[in-house]
PDB file of N, CA and C in Angstrom:
ATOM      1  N   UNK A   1       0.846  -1.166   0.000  1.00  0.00           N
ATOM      2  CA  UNK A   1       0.000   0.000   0.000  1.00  0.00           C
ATOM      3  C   UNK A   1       0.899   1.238   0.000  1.00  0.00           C
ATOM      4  N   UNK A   2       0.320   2.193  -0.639  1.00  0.00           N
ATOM      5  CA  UNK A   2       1.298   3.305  -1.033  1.00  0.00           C
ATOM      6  C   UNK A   2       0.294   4.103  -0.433  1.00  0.00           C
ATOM      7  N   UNK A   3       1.318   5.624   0.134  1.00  0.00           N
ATOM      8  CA  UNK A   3       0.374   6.958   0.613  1.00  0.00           C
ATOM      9  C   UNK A   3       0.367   7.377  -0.260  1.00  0.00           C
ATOM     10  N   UNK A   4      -0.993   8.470  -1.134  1.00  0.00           N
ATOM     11  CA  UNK A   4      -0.823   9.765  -2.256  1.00  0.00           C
ATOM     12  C   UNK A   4      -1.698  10.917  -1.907  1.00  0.00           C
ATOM     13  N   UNK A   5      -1.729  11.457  -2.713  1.00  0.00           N
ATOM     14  CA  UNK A   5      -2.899  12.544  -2.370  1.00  0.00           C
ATOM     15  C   UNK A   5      -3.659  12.977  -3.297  1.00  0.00           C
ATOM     16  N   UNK A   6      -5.152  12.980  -3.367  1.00  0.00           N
ATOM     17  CA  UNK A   6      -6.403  13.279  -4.195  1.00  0.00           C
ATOM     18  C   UNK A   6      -6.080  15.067  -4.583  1.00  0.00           C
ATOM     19  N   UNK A   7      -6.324  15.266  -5.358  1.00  0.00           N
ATOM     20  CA  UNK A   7      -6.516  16.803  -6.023  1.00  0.00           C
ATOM     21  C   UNK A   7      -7.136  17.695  -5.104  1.00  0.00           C
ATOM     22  N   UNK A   8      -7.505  17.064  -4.274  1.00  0.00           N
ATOM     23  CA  UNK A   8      -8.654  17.744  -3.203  1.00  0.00           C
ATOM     24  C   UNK A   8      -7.595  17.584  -1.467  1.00  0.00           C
ATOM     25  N   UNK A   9      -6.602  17.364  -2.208  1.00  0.00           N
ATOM     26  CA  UNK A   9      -5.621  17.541  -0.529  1.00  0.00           C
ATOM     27  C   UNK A   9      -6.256  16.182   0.331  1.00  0.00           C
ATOM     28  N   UNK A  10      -6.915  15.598  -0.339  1.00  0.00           N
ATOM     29  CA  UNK A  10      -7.344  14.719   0.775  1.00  0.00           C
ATOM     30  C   UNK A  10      -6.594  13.469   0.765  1.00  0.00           C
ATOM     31  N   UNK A  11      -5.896  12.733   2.056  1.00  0.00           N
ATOM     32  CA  UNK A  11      -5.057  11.910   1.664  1.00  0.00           C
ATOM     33  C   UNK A  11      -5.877  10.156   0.834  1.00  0.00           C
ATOM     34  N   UNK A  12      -4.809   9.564  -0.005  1.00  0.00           N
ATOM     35  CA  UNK A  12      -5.491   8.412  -0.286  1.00  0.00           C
ATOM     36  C   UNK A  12      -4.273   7.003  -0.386  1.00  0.00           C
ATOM     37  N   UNK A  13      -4.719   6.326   0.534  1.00  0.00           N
ATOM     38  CA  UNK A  13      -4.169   4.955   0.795  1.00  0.00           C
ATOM     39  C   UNK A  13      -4.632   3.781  -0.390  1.00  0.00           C
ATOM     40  N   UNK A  14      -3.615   3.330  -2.008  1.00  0.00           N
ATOM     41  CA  UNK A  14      -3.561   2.754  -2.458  1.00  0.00           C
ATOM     42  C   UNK A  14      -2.831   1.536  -2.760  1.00  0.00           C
ATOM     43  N   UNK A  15      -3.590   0.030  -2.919  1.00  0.00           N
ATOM     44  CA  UNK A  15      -2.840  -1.103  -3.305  1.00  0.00           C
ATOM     45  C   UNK A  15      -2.150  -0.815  -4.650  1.00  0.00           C
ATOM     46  N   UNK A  16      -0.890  -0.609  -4.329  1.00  0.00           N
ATOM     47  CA  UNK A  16       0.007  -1.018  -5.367  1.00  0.00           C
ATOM     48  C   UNK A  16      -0.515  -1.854  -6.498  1.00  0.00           C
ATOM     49  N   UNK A  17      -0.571  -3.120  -6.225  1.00  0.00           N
ATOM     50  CA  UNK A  17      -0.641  -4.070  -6.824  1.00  0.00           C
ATOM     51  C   UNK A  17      -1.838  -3.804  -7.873  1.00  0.00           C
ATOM     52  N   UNK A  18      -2.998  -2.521  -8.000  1.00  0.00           N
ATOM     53  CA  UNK A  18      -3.877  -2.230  -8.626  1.00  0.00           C
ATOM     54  C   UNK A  18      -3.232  -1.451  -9.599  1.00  0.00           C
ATOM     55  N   UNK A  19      -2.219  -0.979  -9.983  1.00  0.00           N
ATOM     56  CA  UNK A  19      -1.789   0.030 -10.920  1.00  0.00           C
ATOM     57  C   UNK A  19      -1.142  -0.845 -12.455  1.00  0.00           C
ATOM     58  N   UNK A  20      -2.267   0.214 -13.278  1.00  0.00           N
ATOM     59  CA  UNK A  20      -1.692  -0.612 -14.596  1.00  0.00           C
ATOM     60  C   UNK A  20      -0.846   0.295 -15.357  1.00  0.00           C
ATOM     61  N   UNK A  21      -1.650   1.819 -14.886  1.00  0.00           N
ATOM     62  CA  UNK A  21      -0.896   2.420 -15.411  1.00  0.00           C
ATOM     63  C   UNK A  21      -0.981   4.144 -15.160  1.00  0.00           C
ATOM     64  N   UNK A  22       0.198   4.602 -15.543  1.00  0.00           N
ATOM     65  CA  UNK A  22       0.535   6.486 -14.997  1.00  0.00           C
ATOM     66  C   UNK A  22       0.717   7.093 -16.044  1.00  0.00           C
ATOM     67  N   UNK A  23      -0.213   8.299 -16.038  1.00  0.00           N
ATOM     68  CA  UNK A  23       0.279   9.348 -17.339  1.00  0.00           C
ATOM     69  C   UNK A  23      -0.177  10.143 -16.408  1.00  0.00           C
ATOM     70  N   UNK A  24       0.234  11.571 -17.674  1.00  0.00           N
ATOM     71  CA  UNK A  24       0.501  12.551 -17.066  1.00  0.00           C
ATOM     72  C   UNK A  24      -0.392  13.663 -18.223  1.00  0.00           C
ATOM     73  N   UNK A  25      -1.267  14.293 -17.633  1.00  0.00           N
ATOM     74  CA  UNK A  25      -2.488  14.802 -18.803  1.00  0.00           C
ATOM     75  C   UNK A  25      -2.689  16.527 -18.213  1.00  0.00           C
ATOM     76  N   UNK A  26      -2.269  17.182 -17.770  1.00  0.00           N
ATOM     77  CA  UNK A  26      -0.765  17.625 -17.053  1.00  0.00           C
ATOM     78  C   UNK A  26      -1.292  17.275 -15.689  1.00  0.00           C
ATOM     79  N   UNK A  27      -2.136  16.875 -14.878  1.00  0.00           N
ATOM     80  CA  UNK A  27      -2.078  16.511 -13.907  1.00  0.00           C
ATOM     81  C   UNK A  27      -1.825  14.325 -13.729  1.00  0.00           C
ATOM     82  N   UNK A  28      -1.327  13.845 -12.800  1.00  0.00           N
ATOM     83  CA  UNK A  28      -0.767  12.681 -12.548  1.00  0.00           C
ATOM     84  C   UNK A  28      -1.967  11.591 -12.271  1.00  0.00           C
ATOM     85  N   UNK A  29      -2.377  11.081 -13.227  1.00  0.00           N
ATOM     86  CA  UNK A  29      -3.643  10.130 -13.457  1.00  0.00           C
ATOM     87  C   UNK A  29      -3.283   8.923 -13.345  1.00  0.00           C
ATOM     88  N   UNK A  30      -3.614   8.096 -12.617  1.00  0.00           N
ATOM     89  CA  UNK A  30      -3.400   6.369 -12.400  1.00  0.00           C
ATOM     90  C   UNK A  30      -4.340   5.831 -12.966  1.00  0.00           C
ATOM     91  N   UNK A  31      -4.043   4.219 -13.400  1.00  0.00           N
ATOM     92  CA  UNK A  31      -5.337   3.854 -13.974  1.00  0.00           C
ATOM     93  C   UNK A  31      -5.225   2.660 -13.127  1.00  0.00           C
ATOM     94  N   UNK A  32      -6.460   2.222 -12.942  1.00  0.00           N
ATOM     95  CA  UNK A  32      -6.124   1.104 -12.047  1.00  0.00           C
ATOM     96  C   UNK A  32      -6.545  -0.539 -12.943  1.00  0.00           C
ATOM     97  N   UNK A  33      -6.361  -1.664 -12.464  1.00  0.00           N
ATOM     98  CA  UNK A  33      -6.894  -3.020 -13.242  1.00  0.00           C
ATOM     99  C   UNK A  33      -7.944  -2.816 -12.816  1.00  0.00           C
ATOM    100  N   UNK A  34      -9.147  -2.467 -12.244  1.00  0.00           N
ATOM    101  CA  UNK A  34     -10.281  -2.206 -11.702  1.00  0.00           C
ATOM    102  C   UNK A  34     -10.918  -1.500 -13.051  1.00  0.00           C
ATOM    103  N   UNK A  35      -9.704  -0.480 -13.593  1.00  0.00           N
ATOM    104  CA  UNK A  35     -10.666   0.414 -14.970  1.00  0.00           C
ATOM    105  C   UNK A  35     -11.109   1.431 -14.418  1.00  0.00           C
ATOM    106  N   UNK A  36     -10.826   1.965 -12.898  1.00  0.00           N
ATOM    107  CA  UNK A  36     -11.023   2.930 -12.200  1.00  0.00           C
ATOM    108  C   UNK A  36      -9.665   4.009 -12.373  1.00  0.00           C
ATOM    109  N   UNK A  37     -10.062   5.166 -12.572  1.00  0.00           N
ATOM    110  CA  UNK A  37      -9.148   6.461 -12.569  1.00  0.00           C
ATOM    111  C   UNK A  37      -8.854   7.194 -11.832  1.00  0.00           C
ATOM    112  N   UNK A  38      -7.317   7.641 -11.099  1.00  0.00           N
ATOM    113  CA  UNK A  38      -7.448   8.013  -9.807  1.00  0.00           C
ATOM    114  C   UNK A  38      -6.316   9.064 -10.461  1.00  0.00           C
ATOM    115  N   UNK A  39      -6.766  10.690 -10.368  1.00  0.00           N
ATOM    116  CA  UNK A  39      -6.073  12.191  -9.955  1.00  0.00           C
ATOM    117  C   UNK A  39      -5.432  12.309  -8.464  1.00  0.00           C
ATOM    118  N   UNK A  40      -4.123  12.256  -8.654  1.00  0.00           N
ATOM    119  CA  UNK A  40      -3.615  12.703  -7.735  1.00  0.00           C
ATOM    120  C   UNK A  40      -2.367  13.924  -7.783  1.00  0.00           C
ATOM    121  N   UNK A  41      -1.975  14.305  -6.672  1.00  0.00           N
ATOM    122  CA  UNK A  41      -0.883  15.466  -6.577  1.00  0.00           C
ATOM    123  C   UNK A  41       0.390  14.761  -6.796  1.00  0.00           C
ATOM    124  N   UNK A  42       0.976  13.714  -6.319  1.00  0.00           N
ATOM    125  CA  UNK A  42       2.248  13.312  -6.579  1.00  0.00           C
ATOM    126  C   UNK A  42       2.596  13.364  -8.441  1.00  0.00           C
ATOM    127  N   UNK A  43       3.774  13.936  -8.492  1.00  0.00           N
ATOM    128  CA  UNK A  43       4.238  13.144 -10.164  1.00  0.00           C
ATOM    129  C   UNK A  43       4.523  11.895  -9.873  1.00  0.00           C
ATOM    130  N   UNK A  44       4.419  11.636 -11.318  1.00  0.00           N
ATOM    131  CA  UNK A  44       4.659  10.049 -12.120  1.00  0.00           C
ATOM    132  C   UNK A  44       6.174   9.202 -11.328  1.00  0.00           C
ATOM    133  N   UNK A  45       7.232  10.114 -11.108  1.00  0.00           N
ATOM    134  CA  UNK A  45       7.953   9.766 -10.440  1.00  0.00           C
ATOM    135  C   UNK A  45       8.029   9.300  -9.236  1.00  0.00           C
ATOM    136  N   UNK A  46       7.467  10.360  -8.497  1.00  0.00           N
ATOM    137  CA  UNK A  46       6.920  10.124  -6.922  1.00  0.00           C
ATOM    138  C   UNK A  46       6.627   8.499  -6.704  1.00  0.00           C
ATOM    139  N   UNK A  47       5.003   8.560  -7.499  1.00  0.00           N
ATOM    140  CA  UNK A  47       4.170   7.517  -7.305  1.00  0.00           C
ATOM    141  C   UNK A  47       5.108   6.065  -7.630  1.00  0.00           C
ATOM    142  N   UNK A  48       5.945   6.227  -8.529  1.00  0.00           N
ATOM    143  CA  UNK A  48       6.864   4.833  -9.024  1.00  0.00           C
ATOM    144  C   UNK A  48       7.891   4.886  -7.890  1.00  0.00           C
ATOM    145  N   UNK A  49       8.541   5.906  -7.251  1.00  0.00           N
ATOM    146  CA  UNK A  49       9.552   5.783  -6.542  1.00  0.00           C
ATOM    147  C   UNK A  49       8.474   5.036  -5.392  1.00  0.00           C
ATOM    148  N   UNK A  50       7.647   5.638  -4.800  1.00  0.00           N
ATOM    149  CA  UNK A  50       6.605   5.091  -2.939  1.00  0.00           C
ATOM    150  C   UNK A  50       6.381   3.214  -3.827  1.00  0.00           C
ATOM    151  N   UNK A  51       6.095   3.031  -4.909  1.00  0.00           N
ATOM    152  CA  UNK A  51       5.531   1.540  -5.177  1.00  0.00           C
ATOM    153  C   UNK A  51       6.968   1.078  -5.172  1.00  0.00           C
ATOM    154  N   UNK A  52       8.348   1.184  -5.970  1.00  0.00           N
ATOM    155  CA  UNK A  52       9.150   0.368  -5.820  1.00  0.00           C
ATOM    156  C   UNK A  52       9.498   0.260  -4.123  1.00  0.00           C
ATOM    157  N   UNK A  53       9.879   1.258  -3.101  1.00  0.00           N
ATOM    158  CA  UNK A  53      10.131   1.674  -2.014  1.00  0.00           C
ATOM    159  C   UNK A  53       9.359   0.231  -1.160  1.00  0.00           C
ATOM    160  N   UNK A  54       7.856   0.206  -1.375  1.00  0.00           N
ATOM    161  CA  UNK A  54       6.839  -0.285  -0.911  1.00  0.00           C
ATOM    162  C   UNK A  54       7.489  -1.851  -0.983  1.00  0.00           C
ATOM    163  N   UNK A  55       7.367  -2.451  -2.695  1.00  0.00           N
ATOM    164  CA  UNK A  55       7.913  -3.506  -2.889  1.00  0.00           C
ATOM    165  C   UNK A  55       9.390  -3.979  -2.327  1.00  0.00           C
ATOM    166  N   UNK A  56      10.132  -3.197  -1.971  1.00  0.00           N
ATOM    167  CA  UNK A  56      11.262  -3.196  -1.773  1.00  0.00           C
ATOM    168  C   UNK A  56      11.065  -4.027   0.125  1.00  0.00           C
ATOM    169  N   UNK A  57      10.442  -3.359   0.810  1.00  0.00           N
ATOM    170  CA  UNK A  57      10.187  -3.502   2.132  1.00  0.00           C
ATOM    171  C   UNK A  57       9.643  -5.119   2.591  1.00  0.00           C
ATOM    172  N   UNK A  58       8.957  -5.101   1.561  1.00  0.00           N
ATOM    173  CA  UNK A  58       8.160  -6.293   1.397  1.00  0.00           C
ATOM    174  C   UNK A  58       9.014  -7.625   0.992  1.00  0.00           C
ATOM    175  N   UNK A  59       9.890  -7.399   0.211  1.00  0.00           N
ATOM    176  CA  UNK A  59      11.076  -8.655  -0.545  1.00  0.00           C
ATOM    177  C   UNK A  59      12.303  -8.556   0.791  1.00  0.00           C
ATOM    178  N   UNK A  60      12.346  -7.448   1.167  1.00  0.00           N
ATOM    179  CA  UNK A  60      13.336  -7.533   2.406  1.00  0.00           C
ATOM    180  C   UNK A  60      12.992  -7.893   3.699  1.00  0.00           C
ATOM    181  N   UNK A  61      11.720  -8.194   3.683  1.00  0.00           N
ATOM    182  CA  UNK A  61      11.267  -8.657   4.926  1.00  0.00           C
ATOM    183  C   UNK A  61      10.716  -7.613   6.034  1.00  0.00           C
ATOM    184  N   UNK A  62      11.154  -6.237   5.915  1.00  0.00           N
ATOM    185  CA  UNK A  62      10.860  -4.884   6.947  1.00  0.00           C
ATOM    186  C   UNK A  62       9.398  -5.242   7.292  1.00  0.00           C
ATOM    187  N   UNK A  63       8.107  -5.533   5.846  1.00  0.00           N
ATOM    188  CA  UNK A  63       6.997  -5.829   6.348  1.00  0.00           C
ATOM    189  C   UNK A  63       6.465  -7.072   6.380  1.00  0.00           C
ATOM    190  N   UNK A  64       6.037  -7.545   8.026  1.00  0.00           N
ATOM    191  CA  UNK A  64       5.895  -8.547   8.094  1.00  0.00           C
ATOM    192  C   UNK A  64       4.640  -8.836   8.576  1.00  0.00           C
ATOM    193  N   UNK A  65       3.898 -10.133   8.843  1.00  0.00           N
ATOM    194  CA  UNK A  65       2.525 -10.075   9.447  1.00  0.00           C
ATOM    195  C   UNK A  65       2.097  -9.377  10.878  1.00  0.00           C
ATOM    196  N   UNK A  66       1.180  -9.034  10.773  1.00  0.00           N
ATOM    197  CA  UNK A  66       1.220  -7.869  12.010  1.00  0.00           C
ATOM    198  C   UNK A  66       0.556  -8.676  13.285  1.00  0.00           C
ATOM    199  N   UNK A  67       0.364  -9.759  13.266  1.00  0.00           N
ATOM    200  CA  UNK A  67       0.474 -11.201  13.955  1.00  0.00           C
ATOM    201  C   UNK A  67       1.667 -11.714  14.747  1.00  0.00           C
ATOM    202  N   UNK A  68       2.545 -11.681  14.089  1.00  0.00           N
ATOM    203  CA  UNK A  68       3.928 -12.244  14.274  1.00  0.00           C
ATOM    204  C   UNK A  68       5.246 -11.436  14.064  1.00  0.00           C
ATOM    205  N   UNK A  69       5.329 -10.598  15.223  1.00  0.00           N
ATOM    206  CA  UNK A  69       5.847  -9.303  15.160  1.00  0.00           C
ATOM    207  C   UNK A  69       8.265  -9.742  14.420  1.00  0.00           C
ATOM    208  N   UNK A  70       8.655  -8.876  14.360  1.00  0.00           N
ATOM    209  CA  UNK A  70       9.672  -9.368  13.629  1.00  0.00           C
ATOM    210  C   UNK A  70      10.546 -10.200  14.726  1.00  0.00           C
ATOM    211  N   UNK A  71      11.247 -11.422  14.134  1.00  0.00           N
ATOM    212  CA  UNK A  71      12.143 -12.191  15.385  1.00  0.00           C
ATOM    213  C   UNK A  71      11.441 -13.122  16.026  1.00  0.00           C
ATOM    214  N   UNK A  72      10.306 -13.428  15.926  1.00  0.00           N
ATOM    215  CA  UNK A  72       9.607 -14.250  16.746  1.00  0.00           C
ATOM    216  C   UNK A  72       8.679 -14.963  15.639  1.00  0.00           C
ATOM    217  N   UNK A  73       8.705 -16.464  15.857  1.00  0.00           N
ATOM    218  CA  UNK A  73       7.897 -17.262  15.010  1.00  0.00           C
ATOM    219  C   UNK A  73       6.405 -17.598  15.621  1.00  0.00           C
ATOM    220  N   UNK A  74       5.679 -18.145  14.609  1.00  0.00           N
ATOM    221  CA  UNK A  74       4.295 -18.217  14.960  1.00  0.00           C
ATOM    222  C   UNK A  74       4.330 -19.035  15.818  1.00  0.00           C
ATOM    223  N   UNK A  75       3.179 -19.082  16.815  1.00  0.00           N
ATOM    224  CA  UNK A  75       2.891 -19.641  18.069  1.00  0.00           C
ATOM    225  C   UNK A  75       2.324 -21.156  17.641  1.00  0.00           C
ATOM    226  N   UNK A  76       2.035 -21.879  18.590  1.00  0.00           N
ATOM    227  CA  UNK A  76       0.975 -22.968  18.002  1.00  0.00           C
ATOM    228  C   UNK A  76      -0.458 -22.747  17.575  1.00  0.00           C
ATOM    229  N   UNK A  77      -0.792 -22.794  16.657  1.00  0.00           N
ATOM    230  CA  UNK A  77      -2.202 -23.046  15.942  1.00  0.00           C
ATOM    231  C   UNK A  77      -2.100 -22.004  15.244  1.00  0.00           C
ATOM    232  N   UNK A  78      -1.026 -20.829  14.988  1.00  0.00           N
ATOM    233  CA  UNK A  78      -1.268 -19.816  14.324  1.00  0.00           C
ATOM    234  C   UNK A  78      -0.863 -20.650  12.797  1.00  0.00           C
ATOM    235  N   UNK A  79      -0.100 -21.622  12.724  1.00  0.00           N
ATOM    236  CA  UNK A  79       0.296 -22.172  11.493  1.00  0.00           C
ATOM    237  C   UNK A  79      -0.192 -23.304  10.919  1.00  0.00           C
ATOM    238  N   UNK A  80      -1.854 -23.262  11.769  1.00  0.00           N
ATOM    239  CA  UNK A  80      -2.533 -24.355  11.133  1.00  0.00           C
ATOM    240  C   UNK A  80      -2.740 -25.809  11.930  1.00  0.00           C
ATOM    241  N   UNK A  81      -1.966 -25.928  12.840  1.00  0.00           N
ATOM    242  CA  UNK A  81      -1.835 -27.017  13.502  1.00  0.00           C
ATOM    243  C   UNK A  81      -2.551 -27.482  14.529  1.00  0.00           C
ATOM    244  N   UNK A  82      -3.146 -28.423  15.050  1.00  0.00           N
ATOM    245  CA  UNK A  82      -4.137 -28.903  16.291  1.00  0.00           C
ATOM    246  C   UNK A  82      -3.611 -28.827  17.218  1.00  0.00           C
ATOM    247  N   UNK A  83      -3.975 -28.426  18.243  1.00  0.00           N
ATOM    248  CA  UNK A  83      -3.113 -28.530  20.066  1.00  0.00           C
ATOM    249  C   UNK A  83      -4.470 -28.398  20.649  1.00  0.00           C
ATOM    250  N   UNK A  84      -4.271 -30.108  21.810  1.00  0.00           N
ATOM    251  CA  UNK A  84      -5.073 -30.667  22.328  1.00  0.00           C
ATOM    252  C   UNK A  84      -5.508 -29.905  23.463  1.00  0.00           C
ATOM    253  N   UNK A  85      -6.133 -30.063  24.326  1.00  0.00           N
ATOM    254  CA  UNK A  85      -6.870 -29.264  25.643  1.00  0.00           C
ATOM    255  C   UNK A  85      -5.502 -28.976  26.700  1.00  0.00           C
ATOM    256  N   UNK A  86      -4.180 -29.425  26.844  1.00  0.00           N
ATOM    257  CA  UNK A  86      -3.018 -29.044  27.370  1.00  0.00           C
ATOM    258  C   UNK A  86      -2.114 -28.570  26.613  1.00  0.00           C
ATOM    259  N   UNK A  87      -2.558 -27.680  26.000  1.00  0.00           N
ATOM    260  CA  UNK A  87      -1.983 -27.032  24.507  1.00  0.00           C
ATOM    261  C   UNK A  87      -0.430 -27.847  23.711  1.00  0.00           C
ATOM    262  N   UNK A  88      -0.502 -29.157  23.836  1.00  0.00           N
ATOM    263  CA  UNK A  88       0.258 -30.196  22.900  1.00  0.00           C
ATOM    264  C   UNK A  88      -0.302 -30.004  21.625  1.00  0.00           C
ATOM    265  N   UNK A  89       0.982 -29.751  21.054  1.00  0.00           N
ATOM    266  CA  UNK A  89       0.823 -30.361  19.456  1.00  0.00           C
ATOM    267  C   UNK A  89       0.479 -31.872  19.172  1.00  0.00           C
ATOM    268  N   UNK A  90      -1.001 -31.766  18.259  1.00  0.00           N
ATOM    269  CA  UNK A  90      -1.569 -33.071  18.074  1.00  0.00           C
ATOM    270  C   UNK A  90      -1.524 -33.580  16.513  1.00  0.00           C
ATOM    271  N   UNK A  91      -1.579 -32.520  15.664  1.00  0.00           N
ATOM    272  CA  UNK A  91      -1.410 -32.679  14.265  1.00  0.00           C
ATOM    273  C   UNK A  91      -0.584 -31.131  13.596  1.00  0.00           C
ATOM    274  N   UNK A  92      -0.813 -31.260  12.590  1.00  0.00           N
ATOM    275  CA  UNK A  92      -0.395 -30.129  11.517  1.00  0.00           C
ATOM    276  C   UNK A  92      -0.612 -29.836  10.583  1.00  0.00           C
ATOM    277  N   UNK A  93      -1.425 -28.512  10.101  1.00  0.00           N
ATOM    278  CA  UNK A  93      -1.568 -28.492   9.546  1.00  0.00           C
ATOM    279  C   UNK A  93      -2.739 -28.753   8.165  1.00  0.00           C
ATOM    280  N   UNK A  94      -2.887 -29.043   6.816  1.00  0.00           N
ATOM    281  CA  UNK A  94      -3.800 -30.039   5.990  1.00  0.00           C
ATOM    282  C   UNK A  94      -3.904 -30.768   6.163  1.00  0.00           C
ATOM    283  N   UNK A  95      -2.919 -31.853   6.387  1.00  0.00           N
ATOM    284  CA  UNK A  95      -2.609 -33.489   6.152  1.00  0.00           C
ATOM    285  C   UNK A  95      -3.046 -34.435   7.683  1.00  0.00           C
ATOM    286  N   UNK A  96      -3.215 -33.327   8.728  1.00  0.00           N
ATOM    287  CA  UNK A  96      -3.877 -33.966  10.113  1.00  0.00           C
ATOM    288  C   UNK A  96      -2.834 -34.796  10.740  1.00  0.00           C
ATOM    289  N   UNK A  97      -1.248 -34.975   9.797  1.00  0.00           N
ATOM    290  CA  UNK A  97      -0.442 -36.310  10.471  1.00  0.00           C
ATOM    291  C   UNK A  97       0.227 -35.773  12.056  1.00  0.00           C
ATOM    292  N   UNK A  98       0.443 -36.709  12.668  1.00  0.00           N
ATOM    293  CA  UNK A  98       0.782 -35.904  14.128  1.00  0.00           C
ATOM    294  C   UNK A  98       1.917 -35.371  13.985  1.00  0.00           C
ATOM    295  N   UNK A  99       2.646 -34.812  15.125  1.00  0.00           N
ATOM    296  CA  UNK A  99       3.842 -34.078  14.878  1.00  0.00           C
ATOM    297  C   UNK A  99       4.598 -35.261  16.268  1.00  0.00           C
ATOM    298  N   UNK A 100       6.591 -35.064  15.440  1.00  0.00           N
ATOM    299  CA  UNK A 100       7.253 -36.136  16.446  1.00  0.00           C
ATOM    300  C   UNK A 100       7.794 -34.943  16.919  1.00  0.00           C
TER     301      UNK A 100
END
């Protein structure tokens, strides 16, 4: 998710991953895979520099599940797994096989 800003100063929080495409008509127009059109204040540059920035964080690990804060692995059952009424691991996972 990238920060930008609407023509109207008002801020707007966009998925990256929706952008097909940026021109510049002289104000900075996104188009989205939706087929939706979004005016904003940043240039064409801006907006490509915050999405690579974004992606960048994401392949390096900086953003991580907001569950499983950084340095610390998932707990039991957060990864799918059964733990019985004395919180033992009983299975795992899809496959139900127990854990040794």
């Amino acid at each position: 998710m990238i920060h930008l800003t609407r023509l109207n100063h008002r801020p707007l929080v966009l998925n990256a991953d929706l952008i097909e495409s940026i021109e510049v008509t002289p104000d900075t127009v996104i188009s989205l895979t939706t087929g939706q059109k979004l005016v904003v204040l940043e240039p064409p540059e801006e907006v490509v520099r915050r999405v690579v920035e974004f992606r960048r964080a994401i392949y390096s690990g900086v953003l991580l599940s907001p569950s499983i804060p950084a340095g610390q692995s998932a707990s039991p059952g957060e990864t799918g797994e059964t733990i019985d009424g004395g919180g033992n691991r009983i299975g795992h996972g899809r496959d139900n096989r127990t854990c040794s």
